[in-house]
C-alpha atoms as a PDB file:
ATOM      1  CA  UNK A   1       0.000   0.000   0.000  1.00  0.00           C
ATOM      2  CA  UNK A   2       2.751   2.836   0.165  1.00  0.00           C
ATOM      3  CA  UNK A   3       4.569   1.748  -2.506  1.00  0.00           C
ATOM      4  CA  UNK A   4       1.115   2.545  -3.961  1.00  0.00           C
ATOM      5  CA  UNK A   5       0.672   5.945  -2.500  1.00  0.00           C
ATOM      6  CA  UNK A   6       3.943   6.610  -3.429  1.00  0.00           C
ATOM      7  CA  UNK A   7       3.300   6.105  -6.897  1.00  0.00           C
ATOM      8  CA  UNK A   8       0.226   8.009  -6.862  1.00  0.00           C
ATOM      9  CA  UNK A   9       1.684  11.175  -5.740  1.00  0.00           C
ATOM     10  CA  UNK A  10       4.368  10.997  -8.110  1.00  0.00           C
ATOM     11  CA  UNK A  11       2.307  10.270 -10.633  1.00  0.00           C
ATOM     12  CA  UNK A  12       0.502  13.286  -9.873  1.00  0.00           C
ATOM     13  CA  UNK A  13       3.517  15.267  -9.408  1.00  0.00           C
ATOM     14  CA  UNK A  14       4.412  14.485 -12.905  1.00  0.00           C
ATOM     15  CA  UNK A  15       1.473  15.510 -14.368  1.00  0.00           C
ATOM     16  CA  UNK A  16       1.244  19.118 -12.634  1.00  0.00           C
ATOM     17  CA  UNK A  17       4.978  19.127 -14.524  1.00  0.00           C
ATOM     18  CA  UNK A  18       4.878  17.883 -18.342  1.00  0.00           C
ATOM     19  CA  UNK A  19       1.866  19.147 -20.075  1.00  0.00           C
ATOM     20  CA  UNK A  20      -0.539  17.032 -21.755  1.00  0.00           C
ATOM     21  CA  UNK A  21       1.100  17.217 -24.870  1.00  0.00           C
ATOM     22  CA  UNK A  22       3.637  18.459 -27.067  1.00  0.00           C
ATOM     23  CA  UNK A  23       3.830  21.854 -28.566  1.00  0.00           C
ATOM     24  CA  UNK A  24       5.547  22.238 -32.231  1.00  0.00           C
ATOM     25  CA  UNK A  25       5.473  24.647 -34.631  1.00  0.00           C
ATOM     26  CA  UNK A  26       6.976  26.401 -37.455  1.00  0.00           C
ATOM     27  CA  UNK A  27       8.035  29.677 -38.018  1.00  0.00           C
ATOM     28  CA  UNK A  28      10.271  32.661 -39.724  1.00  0.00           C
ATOM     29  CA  UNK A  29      12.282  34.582 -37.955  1.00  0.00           C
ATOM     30  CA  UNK A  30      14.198  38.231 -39.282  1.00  0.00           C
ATOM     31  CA  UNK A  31      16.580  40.756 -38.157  1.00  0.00           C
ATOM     32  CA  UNK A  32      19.791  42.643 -37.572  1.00  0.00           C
ATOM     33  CA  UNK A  33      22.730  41.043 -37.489  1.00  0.00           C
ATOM     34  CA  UNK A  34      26.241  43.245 -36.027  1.00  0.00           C
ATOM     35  CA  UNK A  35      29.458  41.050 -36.617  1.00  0.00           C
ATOM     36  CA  UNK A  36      32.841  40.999 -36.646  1.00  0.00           C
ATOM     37  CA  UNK A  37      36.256  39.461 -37.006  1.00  0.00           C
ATOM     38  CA  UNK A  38      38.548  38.024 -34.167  1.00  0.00           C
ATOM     39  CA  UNK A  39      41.682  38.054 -34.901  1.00  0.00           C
ATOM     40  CA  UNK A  40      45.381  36.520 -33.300  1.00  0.00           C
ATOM     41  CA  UNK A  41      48.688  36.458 -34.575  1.00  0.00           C
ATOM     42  CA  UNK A  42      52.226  35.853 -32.911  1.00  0.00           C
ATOM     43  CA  UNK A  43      52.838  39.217 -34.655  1.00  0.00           C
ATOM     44  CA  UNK A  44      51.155  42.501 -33.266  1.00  0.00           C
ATOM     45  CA  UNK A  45      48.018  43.236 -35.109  1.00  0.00           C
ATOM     46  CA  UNK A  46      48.187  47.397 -36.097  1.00  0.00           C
ATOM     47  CA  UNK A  47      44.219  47.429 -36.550  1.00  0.00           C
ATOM     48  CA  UNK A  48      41.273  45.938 -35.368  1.00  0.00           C
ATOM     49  CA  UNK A  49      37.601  45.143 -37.562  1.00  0.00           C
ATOM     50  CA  UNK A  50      34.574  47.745 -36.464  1.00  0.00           C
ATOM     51  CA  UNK A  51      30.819  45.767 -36.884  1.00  0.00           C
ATOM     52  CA  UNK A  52      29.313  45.112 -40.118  1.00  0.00           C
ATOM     53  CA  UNK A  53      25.727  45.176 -39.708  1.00  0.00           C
ATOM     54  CA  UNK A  54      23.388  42.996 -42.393  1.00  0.00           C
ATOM     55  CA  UNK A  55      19.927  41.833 -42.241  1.00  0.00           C
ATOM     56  CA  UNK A  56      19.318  37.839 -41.008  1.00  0.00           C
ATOM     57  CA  UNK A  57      16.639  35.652 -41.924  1.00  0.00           C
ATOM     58  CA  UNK A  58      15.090  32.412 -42.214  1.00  0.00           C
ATOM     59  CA  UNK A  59      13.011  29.401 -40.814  1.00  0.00           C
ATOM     60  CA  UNK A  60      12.731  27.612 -36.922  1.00  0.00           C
ATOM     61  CA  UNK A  61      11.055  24.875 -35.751  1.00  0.00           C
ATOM     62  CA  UNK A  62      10.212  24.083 -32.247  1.00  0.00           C
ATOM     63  CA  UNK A  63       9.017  21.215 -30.556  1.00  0.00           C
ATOM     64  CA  UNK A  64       8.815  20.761 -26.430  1.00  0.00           C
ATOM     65  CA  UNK A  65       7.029  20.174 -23.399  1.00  0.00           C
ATOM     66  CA  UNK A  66       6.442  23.331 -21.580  1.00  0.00           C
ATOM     67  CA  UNK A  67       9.396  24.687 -19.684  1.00  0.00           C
ATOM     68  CA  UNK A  68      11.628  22.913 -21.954  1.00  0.00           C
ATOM     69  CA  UNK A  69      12.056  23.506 -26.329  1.00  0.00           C
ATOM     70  CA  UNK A  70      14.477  22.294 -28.985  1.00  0.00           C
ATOM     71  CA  UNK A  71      14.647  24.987 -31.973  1.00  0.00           C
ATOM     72  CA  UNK A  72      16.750  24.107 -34.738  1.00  0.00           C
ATOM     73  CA  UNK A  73      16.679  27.030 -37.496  1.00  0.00           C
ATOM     74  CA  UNK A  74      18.079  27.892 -41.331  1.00  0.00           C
ATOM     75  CA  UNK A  75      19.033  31.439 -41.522  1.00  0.00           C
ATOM     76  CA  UNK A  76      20.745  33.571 -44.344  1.00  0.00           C
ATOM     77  CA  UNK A  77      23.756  35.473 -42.016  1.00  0.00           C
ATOM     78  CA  UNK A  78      26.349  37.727 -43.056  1.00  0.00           C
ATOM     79  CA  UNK A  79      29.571  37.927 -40.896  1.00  0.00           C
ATOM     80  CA  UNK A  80      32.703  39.927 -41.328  1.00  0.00           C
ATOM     81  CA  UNK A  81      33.842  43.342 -40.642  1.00  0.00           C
ATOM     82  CA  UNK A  82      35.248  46.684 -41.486  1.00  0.00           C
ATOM     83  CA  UNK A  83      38.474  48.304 -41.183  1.00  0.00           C
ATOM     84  CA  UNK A  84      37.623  52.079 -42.059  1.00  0.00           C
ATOM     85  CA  UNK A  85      41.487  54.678 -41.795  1.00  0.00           C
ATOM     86  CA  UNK A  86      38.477  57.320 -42.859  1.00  0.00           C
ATOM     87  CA  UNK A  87      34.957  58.311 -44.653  1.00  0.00           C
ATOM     88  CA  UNK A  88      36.744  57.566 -48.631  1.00  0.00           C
ATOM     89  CA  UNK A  89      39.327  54.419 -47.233  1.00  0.00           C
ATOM     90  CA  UNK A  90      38.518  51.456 -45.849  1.00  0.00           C
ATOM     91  CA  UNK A  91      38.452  47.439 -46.275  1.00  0.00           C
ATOM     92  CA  UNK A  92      35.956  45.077 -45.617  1.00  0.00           C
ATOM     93  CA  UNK A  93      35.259  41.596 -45.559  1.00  0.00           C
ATOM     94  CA  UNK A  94      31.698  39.982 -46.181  1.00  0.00           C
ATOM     95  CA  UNK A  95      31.629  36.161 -45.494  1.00  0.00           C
ATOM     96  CA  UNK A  96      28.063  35.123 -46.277  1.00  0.00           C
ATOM     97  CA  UNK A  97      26.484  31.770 -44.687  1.00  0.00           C
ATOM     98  CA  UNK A  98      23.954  29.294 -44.341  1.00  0.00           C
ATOM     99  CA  UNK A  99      23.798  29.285 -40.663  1.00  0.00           C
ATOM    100  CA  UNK A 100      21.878  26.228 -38.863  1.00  0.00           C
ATOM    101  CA  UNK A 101      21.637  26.871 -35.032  1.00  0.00           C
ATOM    102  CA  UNK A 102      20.442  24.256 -32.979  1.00  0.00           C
ATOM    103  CA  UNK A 103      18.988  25.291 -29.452  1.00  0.00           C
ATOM    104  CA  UNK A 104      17.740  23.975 -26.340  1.00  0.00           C
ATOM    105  CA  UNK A 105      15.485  27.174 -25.002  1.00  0.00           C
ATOM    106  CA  UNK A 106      14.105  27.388 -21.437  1.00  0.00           C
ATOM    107  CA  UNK A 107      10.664  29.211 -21.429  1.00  0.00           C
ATOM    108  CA  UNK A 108      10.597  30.712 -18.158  1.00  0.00           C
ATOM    109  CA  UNK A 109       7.018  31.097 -17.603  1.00  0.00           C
ATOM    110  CA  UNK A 110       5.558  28.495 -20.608  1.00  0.00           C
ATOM    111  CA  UNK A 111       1.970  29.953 -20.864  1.00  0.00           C
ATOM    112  CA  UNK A 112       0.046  33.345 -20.105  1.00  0.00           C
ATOM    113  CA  UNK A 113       0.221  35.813 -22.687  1.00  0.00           C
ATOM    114  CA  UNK A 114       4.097  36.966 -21.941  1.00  0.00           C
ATOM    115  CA  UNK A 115       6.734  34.639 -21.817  1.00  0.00           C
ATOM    116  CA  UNK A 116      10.201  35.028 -21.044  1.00  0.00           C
ATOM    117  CA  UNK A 117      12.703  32.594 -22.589  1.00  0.00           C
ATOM    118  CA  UNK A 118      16.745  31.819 -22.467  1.00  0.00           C
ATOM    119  CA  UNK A 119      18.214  29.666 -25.224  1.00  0.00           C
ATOM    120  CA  UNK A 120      21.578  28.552 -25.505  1.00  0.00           C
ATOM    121  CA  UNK A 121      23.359  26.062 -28.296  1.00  0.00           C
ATOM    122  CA  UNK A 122      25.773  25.680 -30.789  1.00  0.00           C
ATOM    123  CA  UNK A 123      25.520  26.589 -34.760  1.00  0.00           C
ATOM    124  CA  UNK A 124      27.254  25.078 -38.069  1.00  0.00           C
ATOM    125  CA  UNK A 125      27.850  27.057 -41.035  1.00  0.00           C
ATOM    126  CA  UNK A 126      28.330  27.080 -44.693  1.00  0.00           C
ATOM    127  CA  UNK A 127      30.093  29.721 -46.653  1.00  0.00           C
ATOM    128  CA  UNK A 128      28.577  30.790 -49.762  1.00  0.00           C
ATOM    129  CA  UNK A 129      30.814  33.149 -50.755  1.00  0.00           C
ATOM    130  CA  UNK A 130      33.492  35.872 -49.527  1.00  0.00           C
ATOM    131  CA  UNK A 131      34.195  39.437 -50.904  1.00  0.00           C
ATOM    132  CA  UNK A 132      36.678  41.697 -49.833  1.00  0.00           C
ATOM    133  CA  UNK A 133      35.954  45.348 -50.658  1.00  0.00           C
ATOM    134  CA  UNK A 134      38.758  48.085 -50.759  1.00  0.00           C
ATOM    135  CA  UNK A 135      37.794  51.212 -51.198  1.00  0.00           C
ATOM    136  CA  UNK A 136      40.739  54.196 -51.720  1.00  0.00           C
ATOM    137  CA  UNK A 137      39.403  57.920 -51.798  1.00  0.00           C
ATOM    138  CA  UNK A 138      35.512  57.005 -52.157  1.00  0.00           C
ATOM    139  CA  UNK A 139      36.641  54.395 -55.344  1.00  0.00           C
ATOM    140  CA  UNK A 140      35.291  50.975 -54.337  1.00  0.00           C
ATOM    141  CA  UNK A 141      37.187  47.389 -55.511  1.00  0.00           C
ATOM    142  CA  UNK A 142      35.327  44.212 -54.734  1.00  0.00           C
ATOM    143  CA  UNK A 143      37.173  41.413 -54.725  1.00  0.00           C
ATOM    144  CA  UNK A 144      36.087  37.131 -54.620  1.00  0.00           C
ATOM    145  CA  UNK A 145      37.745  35.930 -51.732  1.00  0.00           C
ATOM    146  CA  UNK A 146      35.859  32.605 -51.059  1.00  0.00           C
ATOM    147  CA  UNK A 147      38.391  30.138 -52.313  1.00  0.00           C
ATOM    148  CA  UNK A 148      40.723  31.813 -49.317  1.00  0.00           C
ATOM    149  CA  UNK A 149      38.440  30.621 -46.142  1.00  0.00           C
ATOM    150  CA  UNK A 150      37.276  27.349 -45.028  1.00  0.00           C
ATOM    151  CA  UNK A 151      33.751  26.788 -46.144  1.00  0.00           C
ATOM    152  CA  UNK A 152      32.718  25.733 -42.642  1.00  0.00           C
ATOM    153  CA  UNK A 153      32.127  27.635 -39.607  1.00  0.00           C
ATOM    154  CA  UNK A 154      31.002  26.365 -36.215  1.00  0.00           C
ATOM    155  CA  UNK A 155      30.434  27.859 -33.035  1.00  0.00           C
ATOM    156  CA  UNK A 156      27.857  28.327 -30.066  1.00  0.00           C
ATOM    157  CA  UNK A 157      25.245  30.564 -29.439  1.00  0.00           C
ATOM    158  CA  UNK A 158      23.354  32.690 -26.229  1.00  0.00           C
ATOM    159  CA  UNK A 159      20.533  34.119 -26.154  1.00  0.00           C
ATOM    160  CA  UNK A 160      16.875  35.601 -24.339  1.00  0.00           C
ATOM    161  CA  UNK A 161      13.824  37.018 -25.234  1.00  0.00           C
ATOM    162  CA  UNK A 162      10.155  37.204 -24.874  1.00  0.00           C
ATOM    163  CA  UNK A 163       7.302  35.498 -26.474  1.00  0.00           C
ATOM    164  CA  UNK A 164       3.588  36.439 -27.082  1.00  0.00           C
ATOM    165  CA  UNK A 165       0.884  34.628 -27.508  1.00  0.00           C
ATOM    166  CA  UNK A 166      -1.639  36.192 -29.940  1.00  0.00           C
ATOM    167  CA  UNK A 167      -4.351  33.763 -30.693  1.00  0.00           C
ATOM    168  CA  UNK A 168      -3.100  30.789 -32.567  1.00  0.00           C
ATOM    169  CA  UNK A 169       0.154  32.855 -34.095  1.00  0.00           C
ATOM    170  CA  UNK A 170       2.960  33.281 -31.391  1.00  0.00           C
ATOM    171  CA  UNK A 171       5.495  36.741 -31.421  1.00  0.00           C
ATOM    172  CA  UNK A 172       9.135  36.866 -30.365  1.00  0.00           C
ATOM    173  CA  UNK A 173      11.741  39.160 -29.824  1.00  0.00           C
ATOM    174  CA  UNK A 174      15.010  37.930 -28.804  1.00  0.00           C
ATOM    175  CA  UNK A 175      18.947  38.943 -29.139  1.00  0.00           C
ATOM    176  CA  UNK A 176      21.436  36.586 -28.951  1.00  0.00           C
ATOM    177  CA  UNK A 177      25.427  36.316 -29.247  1.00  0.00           C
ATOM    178  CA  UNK A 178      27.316  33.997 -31.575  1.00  0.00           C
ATOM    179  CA  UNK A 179      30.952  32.987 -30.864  1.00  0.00           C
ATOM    180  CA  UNK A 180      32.821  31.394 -33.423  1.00  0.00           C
ATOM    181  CA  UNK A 181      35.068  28.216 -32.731  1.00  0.00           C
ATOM    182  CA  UNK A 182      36.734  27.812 -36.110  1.00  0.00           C
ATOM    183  CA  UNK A 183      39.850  29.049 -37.374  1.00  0.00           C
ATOM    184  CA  UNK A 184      38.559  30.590 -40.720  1.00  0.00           C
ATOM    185  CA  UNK A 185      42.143  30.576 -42.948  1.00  0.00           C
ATOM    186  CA  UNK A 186      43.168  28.094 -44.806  1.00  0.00           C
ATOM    187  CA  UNK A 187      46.384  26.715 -44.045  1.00  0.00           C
ATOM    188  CA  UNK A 188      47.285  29.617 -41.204  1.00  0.00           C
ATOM    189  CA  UNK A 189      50.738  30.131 -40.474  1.00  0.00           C
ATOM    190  CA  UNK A 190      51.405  29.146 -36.367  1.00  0.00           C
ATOM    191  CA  UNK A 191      49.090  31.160 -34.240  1.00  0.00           C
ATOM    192  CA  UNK A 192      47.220  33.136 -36.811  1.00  0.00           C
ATOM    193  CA  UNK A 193      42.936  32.896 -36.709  1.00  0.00           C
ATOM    194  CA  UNK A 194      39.988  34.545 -38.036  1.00  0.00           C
ATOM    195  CA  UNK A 195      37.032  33.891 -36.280  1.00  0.00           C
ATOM    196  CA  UNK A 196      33.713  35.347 -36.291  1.00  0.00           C
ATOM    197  CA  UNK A 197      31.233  36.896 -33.554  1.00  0.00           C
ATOM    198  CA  UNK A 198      28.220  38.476 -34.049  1.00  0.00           C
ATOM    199  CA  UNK A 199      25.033  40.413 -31.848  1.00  0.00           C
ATOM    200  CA  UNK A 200      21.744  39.764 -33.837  1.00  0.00           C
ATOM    201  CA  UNK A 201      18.286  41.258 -32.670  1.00  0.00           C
ATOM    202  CA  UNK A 202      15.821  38.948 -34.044  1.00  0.00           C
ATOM    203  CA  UNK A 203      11.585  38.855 -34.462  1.00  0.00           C
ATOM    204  CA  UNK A 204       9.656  35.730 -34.973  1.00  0.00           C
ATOM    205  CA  UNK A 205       6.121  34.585 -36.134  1.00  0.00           C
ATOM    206  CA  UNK A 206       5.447  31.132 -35.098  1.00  0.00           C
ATOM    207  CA  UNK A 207       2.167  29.390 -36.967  1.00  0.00           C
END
């Protein structure tokens, strides 16, 4: 008997927990990304790359039980950054990528009309192609650079936001922070890397 009981009131327990079923859904998801380059060297660096700021874009899908979501997305990212001596000289790199994030997000309060959200993960990465654009006294140069990088990129991801609930479409707002792990040259001498990072500020309409 309270082996039984015991049973019961976890039983119970559990069900004031999960939810009585999953929740998916597919959405899009748009925004501002601000990125830029990392780099090291054994050799002191004389400059450093300001932000390059591009829109992002794509799809999510989301699937969970309440507290707890996996979102794996597609997005359209551009990463790189800008090296500007003045208003008419500067240099810039634009890598662009098929980025697919994976995330495990943690919905603070999972129902009501406002809810608050942290998401955390890794991301993989496919360049589609590179420029390099030099511009000397307001004269532009573009240049096709993707042959020089790797074409994959890898790195994790933190984030938070808010979701609303509007009937049977759902709103988000989030920003997040991506850190890159990979060395982006090709055959770098000893201690030299590239790597990415990037602020986005993103919206999403879940259906």
């Amino acid at each position: 008997m309270k082996k039984l009981i015991i049973a019961i009131v976890a039983a119970i327990c559990l069900t004031a927990l999960v939810p009585q079923s999953l929740s998916a859904g597919v959405g899009l998801k748009f925004g501002y990304s601000s990125s830029t380059l990392a780099l090291a060297s054994t050799e002191p660096i004389p400059f450093s790359f300001g932000a390059l700021s591009y829109f992002a874009g794509g799809i999510y899908f989301e699937g969970g039980l309440g507290f707890i979501s996996v979102q794996p997305e597609i997005l359209y990212v551009r990463m790189g950054g800008v090296y500007e001596v003045d208003e008419a000289n500067s240099l810039e790199f634009r890598h662009t990528y098929i980025q697919v994030p994976v995330l495990l997000k943690l919905n603070i309060i999972p129902a009501g009309p406002i809810r608050p959200f942290l998401c955390g993960g890794g991301y993989g990465a496919y360049l589609l192609k590179s420029q390099g654009i030099l511009e000397i006294d307001g004269v532009p140069s573009t240049e096709d650079l993707t042959s020089d990088y790797e074409r994959f990129d890898y790195g994790v991801i933190g984030g938070a936001g808010l979701a609303f609930k509007l009937g049977v479409i759902g709103l988000s707002i989030e920003g997040r922070y991506n850190y890159g792990l990979a060395n982006l040259l090709k055959d770098p001498a000893a201690g030299d890397s590239m790597k990415n990072e990037s602020w986005m500020a993103l919206v999403g309409v879940k259906f």
